[in-house]
N, C-alpha and C. Protein backbone atom coordinates (compact mmCIF):
# COMPACT_ATOMS: atom_id res chain seq x y z
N UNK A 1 -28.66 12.83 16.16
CA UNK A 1 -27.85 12.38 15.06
C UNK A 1 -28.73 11.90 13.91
N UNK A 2 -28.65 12.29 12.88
CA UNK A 2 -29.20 11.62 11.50
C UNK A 2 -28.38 10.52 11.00
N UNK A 3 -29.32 9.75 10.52
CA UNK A 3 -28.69 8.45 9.83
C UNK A 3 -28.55 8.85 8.64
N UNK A 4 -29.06 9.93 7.98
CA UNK A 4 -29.35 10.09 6.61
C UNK A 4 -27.96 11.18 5.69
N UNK A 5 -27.35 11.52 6.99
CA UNK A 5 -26.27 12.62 6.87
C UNK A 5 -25.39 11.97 5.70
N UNK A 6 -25.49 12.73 4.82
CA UNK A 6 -24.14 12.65 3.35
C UNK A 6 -22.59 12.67 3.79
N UNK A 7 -21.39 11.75 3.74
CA UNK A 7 -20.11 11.88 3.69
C UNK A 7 -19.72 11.46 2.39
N UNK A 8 -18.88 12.88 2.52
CA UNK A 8 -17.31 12.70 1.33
C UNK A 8 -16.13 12.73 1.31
N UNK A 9 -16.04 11.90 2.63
CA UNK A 9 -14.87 11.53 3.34
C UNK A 9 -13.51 10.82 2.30
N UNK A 10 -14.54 9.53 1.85
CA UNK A 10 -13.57 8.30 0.99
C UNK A 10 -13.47 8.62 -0.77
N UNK A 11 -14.43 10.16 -0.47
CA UNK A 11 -14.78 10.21 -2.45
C UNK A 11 -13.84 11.11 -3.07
N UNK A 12 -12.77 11.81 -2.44
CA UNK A 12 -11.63 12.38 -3.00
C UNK A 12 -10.61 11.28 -3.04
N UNK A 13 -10.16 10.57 -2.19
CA UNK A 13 -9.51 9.05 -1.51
C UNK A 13 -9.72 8.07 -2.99
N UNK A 14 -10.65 8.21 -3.39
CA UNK A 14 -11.23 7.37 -4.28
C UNK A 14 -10.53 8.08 -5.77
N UNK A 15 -11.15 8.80 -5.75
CA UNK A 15 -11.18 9.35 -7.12
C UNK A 15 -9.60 9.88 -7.22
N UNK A 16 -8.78 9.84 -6.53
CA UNK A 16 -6.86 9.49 -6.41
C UNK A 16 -6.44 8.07 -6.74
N UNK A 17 -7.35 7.50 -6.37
CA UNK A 17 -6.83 5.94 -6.40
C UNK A 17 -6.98 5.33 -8.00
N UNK A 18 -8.12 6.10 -8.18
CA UNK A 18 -9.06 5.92 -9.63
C UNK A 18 -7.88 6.66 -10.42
N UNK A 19 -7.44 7.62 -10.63
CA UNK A 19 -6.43 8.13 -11.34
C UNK A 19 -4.91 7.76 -11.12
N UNK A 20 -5.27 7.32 -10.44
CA UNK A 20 -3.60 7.43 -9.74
C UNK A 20 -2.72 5.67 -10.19
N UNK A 21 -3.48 4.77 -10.02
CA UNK A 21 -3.09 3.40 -10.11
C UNK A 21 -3.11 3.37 -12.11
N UNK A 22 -4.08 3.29 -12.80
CA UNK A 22 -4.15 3.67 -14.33
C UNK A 22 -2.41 4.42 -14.38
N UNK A 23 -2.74 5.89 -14.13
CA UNK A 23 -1.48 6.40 -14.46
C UNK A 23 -0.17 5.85 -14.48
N UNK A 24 0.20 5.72 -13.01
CA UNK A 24 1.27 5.07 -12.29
C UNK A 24 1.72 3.49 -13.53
N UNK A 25 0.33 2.78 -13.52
CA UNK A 25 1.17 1.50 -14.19
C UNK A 25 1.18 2.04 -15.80
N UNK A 26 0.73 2.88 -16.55
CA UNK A 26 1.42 3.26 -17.76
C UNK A 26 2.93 3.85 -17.59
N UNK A 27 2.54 4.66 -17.04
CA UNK A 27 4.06 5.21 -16.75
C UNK A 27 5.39 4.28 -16.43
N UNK A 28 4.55 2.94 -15.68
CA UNK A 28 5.63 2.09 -15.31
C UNK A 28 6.24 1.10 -16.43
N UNK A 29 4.91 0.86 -17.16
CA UNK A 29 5.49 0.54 -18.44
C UNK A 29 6.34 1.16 -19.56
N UNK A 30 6.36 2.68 -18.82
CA UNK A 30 6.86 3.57 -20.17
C UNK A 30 8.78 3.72 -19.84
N UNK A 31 8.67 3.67 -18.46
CA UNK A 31 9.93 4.56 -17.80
C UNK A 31 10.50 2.89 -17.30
N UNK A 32 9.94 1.94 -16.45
CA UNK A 32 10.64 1.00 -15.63
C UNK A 32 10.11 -0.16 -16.70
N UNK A 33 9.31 -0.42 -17.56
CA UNK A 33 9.13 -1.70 -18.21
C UNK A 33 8.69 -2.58 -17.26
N UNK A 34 7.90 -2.30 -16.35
CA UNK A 34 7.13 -3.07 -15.18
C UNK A 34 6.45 -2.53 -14.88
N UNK A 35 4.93 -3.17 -14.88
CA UNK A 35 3.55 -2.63 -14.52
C UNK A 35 3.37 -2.93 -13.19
N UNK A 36 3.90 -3.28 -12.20
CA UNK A 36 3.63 -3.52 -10.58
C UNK A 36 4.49 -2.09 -9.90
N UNK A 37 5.53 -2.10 -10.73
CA UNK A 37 6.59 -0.75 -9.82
C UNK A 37 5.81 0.46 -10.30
N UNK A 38 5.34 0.46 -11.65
CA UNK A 38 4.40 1.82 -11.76
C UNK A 38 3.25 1.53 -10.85
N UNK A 39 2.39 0.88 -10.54
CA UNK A 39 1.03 0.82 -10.47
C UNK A 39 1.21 0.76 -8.56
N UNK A 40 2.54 0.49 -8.26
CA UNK A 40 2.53 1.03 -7.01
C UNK A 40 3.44 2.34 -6.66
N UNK A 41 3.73 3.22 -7.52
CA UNK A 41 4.34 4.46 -7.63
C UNK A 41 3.15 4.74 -7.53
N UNK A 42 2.05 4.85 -8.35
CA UNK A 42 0.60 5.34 -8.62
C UNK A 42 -0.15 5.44 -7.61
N UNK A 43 -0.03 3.81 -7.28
CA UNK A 43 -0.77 3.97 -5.66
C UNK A 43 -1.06 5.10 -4.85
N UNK A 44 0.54 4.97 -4.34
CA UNK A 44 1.23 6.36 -3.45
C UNK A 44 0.56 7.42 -3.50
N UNK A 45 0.78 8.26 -5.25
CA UNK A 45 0.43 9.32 -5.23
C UNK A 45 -1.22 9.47 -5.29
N UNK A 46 -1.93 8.53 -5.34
CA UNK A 46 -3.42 8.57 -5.99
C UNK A 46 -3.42 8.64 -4.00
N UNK A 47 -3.14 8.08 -2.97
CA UNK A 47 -3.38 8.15 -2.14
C UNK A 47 -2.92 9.60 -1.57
N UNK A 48 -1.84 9.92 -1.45
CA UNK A 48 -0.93 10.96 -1.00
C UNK A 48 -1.92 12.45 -1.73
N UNK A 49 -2.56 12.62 -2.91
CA UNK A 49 -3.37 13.61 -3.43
C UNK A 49 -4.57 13.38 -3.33
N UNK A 50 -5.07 12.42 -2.71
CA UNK A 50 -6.60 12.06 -2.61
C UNK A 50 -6.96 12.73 -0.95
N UNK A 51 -5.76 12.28 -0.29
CA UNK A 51 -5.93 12.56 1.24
C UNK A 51 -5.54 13.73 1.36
N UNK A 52 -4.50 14.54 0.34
CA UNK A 52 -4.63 16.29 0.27
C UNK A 52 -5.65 16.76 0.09
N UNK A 53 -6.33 16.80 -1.16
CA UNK A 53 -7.79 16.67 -1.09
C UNK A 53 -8.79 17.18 -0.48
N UNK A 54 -8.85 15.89 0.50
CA UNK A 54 -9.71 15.48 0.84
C UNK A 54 -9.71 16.89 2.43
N UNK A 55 -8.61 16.55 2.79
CA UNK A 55 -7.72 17.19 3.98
C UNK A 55 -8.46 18.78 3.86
N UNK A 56 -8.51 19.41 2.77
CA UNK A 56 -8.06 20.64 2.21
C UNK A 56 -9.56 21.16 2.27
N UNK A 57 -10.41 20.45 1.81
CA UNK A 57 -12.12 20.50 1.94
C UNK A 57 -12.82 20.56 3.19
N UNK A 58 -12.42 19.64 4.14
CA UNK A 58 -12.59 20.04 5.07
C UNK A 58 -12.37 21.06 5.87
């Protein structure tokens, strides 16, 4: 086993979360006038397309 072995397990995961939470709470401000109900709509999907992703690469 190498210790040195590269994973990009959490870096699609990430980079959903990174887009996804931003988006989600504009939107929530745009459509619901609440930045917690967007920014956890956002959540969801930054998770739900990060772990497609991620899924899909492998």
């Amino acid at each position: 086993m190498s210790k040195n072995k590269k994973t990009t397990r959490d870096t699609y995961l990430a980079f959903g979360l990174g887009i996804g939470l931003p988006l989600g709470a504009v939107l929530g401000l745009i459509i619901f006038d609440n930045l917690a109900i967007g920014a956890g709509i956002g959540l969801v999907f930054g998770i739900a397309i990060g772990t497609a992703i991620d899924s899909n690469k492998n």
